[in-house]
N, C-alpha and C. Protein backbone atom coordinates (compact mmCIF):
# COMPACT_ATOMS: atom_id res chain seq x y z
N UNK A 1 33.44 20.76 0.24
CA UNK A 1 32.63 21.66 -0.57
C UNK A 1 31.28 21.02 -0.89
N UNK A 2 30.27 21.75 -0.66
CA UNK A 2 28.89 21.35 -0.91
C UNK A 2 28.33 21.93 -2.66
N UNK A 3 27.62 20.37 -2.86
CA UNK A 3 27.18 20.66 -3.88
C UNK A 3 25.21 20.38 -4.24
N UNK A 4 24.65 21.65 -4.82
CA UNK A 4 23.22 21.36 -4.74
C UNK A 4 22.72 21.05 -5.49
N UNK A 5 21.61 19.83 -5.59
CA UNK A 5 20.86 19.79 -6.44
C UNK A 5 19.70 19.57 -6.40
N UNK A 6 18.58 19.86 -7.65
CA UNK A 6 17.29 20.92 -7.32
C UNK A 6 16.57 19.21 -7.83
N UNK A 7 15.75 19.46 -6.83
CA UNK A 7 14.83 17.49 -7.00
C UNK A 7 13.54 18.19 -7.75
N UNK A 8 13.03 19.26 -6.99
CA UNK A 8 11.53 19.95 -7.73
C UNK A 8 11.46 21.26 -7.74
N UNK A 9 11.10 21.67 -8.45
CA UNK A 9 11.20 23.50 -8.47
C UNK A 9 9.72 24.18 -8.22
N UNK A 10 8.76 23.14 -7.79
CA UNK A 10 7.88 23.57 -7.32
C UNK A 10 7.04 24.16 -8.20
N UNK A 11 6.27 25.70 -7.70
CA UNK A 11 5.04 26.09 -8.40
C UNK A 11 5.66 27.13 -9.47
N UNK A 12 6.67 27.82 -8.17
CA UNK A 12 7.08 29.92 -8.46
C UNK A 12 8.36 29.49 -9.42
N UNK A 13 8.21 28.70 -10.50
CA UNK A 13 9.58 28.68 -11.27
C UNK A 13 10.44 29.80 -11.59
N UNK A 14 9.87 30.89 -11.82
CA UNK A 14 10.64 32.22 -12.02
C UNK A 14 11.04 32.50 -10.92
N UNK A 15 10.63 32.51 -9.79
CA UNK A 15 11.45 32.94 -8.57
C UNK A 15 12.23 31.77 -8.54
N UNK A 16 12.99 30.60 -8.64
CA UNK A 16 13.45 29.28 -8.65
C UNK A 16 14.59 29.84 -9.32
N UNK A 17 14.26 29.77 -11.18
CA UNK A 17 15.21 30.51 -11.95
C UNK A 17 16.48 31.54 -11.67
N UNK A 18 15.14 32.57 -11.10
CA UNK A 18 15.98 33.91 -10.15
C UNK A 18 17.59 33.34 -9.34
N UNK A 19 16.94 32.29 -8.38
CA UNK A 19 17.82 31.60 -7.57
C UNK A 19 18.50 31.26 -8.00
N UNK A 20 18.78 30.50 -9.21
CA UNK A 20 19.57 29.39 -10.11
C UNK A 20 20.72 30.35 -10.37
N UNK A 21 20.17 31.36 -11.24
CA UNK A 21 20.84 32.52 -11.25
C UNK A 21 21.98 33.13 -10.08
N UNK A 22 21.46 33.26 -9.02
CA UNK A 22 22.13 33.66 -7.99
C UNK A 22 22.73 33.01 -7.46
N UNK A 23 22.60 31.64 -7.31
CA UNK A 23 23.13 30.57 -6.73
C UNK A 23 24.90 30.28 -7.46
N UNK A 24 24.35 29.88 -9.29
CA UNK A 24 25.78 30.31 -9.86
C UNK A 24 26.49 31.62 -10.22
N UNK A 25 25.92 32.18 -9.13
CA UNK A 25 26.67 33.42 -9.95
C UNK A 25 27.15 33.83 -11.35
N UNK A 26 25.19 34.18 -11.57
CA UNK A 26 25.73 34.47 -13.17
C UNK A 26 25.95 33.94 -14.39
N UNK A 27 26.94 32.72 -13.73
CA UNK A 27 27.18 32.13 -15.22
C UNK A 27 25.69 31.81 -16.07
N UNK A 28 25.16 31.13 -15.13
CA UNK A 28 23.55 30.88 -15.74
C UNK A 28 22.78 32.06 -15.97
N UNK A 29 22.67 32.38 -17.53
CA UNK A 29 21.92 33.26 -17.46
C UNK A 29 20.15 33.01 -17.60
N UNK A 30 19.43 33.99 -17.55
CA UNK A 30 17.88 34.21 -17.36
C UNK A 30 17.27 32.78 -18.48
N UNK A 31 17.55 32.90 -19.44
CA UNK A 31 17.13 31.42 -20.48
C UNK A 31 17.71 30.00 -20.16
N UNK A 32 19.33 30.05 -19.43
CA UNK A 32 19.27 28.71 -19.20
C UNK A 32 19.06 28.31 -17.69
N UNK A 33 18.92 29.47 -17.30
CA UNK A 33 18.14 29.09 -15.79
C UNK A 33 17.15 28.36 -15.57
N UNK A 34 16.38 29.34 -16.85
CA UNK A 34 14.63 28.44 -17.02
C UNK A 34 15.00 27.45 -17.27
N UNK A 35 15.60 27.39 -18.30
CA UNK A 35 15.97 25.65 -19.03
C UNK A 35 15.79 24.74 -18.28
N UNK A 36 16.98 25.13 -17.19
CA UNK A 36 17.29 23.76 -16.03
C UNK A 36 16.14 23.81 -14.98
N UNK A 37 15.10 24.53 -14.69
CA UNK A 37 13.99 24.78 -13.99
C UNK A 37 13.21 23.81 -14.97
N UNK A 38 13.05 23.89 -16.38
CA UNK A 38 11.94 23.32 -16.88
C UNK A 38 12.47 21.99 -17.07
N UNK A 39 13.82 21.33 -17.00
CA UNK A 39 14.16 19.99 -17.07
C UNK A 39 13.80 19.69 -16.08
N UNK A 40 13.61 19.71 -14.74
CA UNK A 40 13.60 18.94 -13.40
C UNK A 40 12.48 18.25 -13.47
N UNK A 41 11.19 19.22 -14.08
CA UNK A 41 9.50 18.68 -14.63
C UNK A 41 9.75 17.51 -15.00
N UNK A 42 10.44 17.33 -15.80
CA UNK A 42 10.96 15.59 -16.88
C UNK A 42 11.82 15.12 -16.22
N UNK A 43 12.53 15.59 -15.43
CA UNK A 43 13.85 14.37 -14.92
C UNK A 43 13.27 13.26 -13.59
N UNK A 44 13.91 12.50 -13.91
CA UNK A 44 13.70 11.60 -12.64
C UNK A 44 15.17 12.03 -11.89
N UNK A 45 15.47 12.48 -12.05
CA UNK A 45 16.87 12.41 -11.00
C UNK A 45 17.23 14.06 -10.81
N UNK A 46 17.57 14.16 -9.26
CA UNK A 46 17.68 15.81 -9.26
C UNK A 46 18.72 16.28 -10.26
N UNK A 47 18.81 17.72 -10.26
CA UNK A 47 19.87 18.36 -11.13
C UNK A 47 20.98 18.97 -10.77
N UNK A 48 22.31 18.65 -10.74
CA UNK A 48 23.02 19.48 -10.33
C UNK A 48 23.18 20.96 -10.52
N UNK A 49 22.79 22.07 -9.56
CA UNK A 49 23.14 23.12 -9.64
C UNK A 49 24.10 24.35 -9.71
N UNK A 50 24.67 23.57 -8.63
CA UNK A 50 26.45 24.14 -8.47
C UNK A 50 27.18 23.36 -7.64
N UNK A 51 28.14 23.74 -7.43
CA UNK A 51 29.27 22.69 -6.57
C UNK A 51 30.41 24.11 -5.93
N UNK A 52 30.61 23.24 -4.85
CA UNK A 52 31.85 24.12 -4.77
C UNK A 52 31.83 25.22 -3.57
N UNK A 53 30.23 25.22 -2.84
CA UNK A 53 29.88 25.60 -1.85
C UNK A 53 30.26 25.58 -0.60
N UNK A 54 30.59 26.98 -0.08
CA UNK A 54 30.91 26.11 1.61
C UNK A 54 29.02 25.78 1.89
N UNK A 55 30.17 24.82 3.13
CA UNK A 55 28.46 24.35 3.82
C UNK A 55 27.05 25.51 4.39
N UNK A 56 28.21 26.17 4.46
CA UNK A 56 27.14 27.57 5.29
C UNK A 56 26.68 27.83 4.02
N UNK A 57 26.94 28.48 3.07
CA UNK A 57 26.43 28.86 2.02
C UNK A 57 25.63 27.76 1.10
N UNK A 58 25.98 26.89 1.46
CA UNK A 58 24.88 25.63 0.91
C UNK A 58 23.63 25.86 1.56
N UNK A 59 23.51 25.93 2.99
CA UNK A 59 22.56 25.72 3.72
C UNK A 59 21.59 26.74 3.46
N UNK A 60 22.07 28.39 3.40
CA UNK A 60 21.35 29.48 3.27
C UNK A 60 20.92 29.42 2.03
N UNK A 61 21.94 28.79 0.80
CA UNK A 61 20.60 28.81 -0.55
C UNK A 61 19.77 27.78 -0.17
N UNK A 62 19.77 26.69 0.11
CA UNK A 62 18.76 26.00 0.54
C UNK A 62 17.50 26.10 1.23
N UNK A 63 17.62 27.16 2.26
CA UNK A 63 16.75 27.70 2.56
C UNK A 63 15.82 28.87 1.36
N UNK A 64 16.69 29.01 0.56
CA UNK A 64 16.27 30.03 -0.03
C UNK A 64 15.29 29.12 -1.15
N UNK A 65 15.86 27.94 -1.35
CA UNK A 65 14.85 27.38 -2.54
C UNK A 65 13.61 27.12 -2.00
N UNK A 66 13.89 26.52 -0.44
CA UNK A 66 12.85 26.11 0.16
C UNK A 66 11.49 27.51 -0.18
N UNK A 67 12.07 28.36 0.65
CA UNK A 67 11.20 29.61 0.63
C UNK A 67 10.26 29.71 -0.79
N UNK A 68 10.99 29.59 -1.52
CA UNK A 68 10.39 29.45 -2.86
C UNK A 68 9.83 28.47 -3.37
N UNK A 69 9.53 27.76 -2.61
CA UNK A 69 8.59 26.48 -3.00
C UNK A 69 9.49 24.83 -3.94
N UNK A 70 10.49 25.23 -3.88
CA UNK A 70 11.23 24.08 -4.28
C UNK A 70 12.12 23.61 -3.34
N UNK A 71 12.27 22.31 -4.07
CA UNK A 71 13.19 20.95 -3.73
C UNK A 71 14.72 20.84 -3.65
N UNK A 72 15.58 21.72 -2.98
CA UNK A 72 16.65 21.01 -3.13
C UNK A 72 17.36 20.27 -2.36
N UNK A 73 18.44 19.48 -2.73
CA UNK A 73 19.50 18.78 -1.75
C UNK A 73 20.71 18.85 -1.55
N UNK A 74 21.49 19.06 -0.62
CA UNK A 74 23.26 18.92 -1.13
C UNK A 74 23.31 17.98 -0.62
N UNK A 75 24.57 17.56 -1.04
CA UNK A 75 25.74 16.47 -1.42
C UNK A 75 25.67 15.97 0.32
N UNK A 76 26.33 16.88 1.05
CA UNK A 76 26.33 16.46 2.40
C UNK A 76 25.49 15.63 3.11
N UNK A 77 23.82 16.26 2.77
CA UNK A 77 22.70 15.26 3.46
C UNK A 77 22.78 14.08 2.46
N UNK A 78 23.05 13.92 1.62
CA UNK A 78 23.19 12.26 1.18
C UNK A 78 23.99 11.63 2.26
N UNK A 79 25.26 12.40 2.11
CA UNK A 79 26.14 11.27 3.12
C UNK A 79 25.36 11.56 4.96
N UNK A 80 24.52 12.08 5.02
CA UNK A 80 24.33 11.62 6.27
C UNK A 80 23.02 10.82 6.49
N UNK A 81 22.35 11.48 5.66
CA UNK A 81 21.49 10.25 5.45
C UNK A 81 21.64 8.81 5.45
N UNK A 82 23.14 8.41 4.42
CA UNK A 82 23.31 7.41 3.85
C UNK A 82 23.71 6.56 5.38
N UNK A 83 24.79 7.27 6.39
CA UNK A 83 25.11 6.76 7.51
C UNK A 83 24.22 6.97 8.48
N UNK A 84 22.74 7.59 8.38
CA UNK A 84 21.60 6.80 9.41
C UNK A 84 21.32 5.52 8.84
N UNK A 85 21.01 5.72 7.54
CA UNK A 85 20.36 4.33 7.13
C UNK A 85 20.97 3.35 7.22
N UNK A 86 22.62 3.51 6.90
CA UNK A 86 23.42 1.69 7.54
C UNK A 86 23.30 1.63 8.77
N UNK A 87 22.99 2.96 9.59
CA UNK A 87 23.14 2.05 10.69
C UNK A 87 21.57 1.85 11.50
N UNK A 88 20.89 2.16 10.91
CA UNK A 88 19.19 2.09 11.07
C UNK A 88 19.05 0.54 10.40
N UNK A 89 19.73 0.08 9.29
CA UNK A 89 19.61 -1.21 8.76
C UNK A 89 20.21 -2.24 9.17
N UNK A 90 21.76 -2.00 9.94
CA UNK A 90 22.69 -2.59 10.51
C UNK A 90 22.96 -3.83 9.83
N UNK A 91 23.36 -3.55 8.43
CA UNK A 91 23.71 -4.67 7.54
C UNK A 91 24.08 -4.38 6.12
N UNK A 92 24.55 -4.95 5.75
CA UNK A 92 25.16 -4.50 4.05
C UNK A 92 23.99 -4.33 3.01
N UNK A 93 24.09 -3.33 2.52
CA UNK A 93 23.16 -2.31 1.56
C UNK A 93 24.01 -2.15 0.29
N UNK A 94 23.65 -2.59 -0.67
CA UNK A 94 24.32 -2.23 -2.20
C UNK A 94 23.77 -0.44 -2.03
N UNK A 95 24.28 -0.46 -3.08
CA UNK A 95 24.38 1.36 -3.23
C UNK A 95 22.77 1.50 -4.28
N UNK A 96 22.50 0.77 -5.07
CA UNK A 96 20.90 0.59 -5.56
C UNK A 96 19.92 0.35 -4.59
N UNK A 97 20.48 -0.55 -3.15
CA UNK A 97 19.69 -0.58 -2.07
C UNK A 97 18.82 0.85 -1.13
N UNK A 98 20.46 1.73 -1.30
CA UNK A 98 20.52 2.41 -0.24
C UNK A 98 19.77 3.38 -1.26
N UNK A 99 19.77 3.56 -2.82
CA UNK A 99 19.11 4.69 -3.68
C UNK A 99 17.82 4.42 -3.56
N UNK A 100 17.21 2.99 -3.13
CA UNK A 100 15.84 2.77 -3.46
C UNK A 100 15.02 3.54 -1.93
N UNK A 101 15.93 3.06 -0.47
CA UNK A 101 15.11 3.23 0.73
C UNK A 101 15.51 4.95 1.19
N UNK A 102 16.20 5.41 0.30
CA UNK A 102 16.55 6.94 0.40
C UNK A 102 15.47 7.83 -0.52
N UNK A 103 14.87 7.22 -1.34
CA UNK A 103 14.33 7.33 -2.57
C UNK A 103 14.66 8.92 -3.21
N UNK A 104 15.84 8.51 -3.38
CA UNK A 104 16.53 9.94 -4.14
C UNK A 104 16.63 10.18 -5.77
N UNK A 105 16.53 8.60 -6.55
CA UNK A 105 16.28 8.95 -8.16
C UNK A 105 17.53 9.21 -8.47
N UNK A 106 18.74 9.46 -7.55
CA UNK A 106 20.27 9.70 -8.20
C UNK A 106 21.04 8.82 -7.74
N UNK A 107 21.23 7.70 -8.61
CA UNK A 107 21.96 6.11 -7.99
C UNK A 107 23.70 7.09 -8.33
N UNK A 108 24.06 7.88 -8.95
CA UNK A 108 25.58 7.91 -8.87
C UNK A 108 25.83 9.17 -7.95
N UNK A 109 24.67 9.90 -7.80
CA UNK A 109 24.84 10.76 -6.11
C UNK A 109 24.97 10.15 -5.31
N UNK A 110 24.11 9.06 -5.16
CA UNK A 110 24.56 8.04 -4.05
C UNK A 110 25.84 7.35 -4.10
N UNK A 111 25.83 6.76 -5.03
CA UNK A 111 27.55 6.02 -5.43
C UNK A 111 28.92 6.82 -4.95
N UNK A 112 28.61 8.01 -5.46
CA UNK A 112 29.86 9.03 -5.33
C UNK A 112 29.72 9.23 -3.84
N UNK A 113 28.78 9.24 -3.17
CA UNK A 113 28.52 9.49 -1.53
C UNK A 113 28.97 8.58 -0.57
N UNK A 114 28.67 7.34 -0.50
CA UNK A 114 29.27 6.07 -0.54
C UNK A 114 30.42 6.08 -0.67
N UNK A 115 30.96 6.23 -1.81
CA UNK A 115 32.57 5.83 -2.35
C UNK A 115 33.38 7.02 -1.06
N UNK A 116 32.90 8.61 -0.84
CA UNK A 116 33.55 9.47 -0.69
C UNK A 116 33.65 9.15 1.08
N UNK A 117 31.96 8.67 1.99
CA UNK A 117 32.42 7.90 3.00
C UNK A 117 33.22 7.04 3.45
N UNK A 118 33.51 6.08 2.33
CA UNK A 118 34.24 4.82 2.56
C UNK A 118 35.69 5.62 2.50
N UNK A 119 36.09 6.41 1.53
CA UNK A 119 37.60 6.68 1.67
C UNK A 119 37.23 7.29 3.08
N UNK A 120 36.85 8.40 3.23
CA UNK A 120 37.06 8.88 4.76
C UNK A 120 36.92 7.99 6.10
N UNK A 121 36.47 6.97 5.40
CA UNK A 121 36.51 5.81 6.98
C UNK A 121 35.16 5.94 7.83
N UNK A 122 34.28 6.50 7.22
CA UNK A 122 32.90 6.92 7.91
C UNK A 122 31.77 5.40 7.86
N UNK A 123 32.62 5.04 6.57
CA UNK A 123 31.50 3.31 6.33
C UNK A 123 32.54 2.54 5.84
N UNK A 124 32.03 1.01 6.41
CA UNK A 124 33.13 0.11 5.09
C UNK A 124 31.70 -0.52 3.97
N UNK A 125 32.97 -1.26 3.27
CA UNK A 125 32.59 -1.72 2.01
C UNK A 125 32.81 -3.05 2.20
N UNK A 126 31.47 -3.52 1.41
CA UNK A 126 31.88 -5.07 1.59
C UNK A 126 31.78 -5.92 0.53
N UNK A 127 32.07 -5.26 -0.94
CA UNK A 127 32.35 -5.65 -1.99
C UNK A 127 31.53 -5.94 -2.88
N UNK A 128 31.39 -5.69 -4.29
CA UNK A 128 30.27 -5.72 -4.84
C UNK A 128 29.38 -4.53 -4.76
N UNK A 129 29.83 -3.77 -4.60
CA UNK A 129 29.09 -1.93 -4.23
C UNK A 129 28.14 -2.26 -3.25
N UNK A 130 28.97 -2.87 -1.78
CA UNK A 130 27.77 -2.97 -1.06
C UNK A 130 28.33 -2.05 0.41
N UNK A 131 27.88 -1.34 1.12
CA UNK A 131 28.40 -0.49 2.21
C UNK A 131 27.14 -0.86 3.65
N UNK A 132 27.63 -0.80 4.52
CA UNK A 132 28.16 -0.97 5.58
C UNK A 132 28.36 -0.50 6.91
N UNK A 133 27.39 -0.31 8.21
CA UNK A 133 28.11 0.21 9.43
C UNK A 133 27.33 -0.77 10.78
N UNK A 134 28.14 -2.04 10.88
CA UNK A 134 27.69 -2.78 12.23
C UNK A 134 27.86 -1.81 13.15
N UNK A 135 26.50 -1.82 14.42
CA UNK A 135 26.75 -1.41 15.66
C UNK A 135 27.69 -2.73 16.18
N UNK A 136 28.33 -2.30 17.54
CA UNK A 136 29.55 -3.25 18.46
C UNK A 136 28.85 -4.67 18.79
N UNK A 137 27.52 -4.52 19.16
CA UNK A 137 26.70 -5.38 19.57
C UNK A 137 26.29 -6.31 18.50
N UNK A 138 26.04 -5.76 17.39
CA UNK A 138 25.74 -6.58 16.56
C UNK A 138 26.75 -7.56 15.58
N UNK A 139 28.34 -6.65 15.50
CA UNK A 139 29.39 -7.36 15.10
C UNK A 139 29.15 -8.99 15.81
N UNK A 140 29.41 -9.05 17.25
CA UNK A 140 29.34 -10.40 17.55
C UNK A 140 28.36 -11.36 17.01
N UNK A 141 26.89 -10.54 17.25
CA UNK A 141 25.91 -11.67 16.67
C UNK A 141 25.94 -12.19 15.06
N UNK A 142 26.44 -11.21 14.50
CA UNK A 142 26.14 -11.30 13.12
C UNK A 142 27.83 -12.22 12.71
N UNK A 143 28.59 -12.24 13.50
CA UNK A 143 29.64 -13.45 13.37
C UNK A 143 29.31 -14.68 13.52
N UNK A 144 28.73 -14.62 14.83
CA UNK A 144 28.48 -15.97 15.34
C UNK A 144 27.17 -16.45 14.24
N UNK A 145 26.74 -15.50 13.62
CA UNK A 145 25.32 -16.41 12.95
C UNK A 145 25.61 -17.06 11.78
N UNK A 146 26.85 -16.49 11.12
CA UNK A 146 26.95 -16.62 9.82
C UNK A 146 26.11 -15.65 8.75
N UNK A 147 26.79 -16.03 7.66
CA UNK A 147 26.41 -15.45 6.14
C UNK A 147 24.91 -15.71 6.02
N UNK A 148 24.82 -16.96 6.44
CA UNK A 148 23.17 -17.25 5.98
C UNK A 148 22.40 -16.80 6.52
N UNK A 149 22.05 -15.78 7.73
CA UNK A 149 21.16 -15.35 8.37
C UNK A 149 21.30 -14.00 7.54
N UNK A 150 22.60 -13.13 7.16
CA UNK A 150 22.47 -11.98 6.71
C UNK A 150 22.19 -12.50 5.22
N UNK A 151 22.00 -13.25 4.58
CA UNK A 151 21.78 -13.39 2.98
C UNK A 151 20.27 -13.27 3.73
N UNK A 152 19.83 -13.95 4.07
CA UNK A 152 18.17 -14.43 4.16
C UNK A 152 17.94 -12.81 4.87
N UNK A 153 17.86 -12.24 5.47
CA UNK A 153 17.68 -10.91 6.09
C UNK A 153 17.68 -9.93 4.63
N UNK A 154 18.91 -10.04 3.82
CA UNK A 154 18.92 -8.98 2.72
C UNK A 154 18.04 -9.36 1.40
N UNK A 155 17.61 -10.32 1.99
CA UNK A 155 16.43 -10.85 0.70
C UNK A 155 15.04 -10.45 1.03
N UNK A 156 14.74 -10.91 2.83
CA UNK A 156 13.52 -10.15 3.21
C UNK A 156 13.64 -8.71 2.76
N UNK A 157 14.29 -7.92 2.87
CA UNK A 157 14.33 -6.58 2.77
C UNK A 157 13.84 -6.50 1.10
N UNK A 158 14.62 -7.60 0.31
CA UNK A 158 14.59 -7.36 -1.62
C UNK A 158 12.87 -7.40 -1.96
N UNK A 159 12.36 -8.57 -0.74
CA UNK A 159 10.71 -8.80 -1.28
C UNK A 159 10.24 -8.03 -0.50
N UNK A 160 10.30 -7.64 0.30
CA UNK A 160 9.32 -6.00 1.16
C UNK A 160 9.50 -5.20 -0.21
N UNK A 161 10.27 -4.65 -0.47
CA UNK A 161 10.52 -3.46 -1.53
C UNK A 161 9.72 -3.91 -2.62
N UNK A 162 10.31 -5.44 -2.89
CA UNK A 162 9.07 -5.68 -4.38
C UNK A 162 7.97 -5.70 -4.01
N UNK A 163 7.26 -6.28 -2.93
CA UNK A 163 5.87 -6.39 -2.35
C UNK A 163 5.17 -4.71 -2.77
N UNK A 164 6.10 -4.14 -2.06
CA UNK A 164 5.88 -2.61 -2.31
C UNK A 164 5.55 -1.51 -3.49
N UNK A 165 6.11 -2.65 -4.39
CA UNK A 165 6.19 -1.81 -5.95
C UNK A 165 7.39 -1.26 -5.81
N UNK A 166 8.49 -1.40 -4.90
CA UNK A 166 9.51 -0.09 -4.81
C UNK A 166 10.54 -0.58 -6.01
N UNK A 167 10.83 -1.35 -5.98
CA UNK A 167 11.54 -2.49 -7.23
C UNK A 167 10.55 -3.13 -7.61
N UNK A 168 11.24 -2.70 -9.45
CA UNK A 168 10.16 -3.99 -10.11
C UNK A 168 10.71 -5.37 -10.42
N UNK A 169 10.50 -5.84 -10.98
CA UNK A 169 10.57 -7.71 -11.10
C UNK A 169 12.17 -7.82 -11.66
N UNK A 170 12.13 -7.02 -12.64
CA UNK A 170 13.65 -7.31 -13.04
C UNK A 170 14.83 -6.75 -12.00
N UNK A 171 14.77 -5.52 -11.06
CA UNK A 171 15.25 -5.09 -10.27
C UNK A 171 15.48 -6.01 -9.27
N UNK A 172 14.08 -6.80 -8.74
CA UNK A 172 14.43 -7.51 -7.77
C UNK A 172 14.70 -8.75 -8.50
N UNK A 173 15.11 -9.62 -9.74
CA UNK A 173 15.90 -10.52 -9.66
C UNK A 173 17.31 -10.15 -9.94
N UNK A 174 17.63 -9.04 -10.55
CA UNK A 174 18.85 -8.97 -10.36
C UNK A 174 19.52 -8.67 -9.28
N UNK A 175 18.73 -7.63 -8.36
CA UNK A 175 19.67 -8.15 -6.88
C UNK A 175 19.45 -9.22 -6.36
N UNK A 176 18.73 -10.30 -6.12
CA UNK A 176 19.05 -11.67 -5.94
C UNK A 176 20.05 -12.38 -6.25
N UNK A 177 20.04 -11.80 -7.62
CA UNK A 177 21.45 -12.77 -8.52
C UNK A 177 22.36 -12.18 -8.26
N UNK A 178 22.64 -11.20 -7.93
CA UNK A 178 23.99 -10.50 -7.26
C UNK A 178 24.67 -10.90 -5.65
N UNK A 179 23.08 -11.43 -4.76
CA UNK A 179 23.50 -11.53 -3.41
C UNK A 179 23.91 -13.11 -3.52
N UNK A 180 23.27 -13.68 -4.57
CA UNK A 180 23.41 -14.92 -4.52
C UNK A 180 24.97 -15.69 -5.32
N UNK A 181 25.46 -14.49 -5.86
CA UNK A 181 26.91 -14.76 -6.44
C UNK A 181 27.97 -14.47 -5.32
């Protein structure tokens, strides 16, 4: 079951609203539609809209927000996103990792996405909320090299991001102190 949530509502908020409306069927009425239209302005993190969607019907409101000038996402493109990026990174990614280079603003959308791959066997885990998908080719090398080539690799990645502004100072020493425990 797909679940959506609205990252920006764009310009046409009343047509957005409208949607919100239609999307839950109802339950949301015309005032707290707006409501949750006018929270997204202030939120850093998208909003859940509904849940419970088949995928087809995820996809067609989605289109429909689009049309209307807003932002949304389901649940699904996290997790596929999440399994380009392990394997575009081909190395262990904490779940704050994978929220920063996804730049989605919802670290427990991601978490819950993660967690829901790993039971299905789609990624492993490699402890410490860190996930996971070696290509075949790289299993061998990354045996034979040892830990210390992938610690030093997941640290280049920690100072690109800080270099970047993407993490700030306290962000990037606490994942240090995490890779380094």
């Amino acid at each position: 079951m797909a679940q959506i949530f609205l990252k920006d509502a764009g310009k046409a908020k009343i047509k957005v609203a409208k949607l919100v409306m239609i999307v839950t069927d109802f339950e949301l009425g015309a005032k707290a539609s707006k409501e949750l239209v006018d929270k997204i302005s202030t939120s850093t993190e998208p909003v859940l809209i509904t849940s419970g969607l088949d995928a087809e019907t995820a996809i067609k409101f989605k289109a429909k927000f689009k049309k209307a000038g807003a932002t949304v996402v389901t649940k699904e493109e996290y997790e596929d996103e999440i399994i380009k990026l392990l394997i575009e990174q081909n190395k262990k990614l904490s779940v704050s990792d994978i929220n920063t280079l996804l730049k989605t603003k919802d670290i427990d959308g991601i978490k819950e996405s993660c967690e829901n791959l790993y039971n299905n066997g789609d990624i492993d885990f490699a402890g410490q909320g860190r996930y996971y998908i070696f290509s075949e080719d790289n299993k061998k090398t990354k045996s034979k090299s040892g830990n210390n080539s992938t610690l030093k690799s997941e640290i280049k990645v920690l100072l690109d991001l800080f270099k970047k502004d993407i993490l700030t100072k306290e962000q990037f020493v606490a994942q240090i102190e995490e890779k380094l425990n």
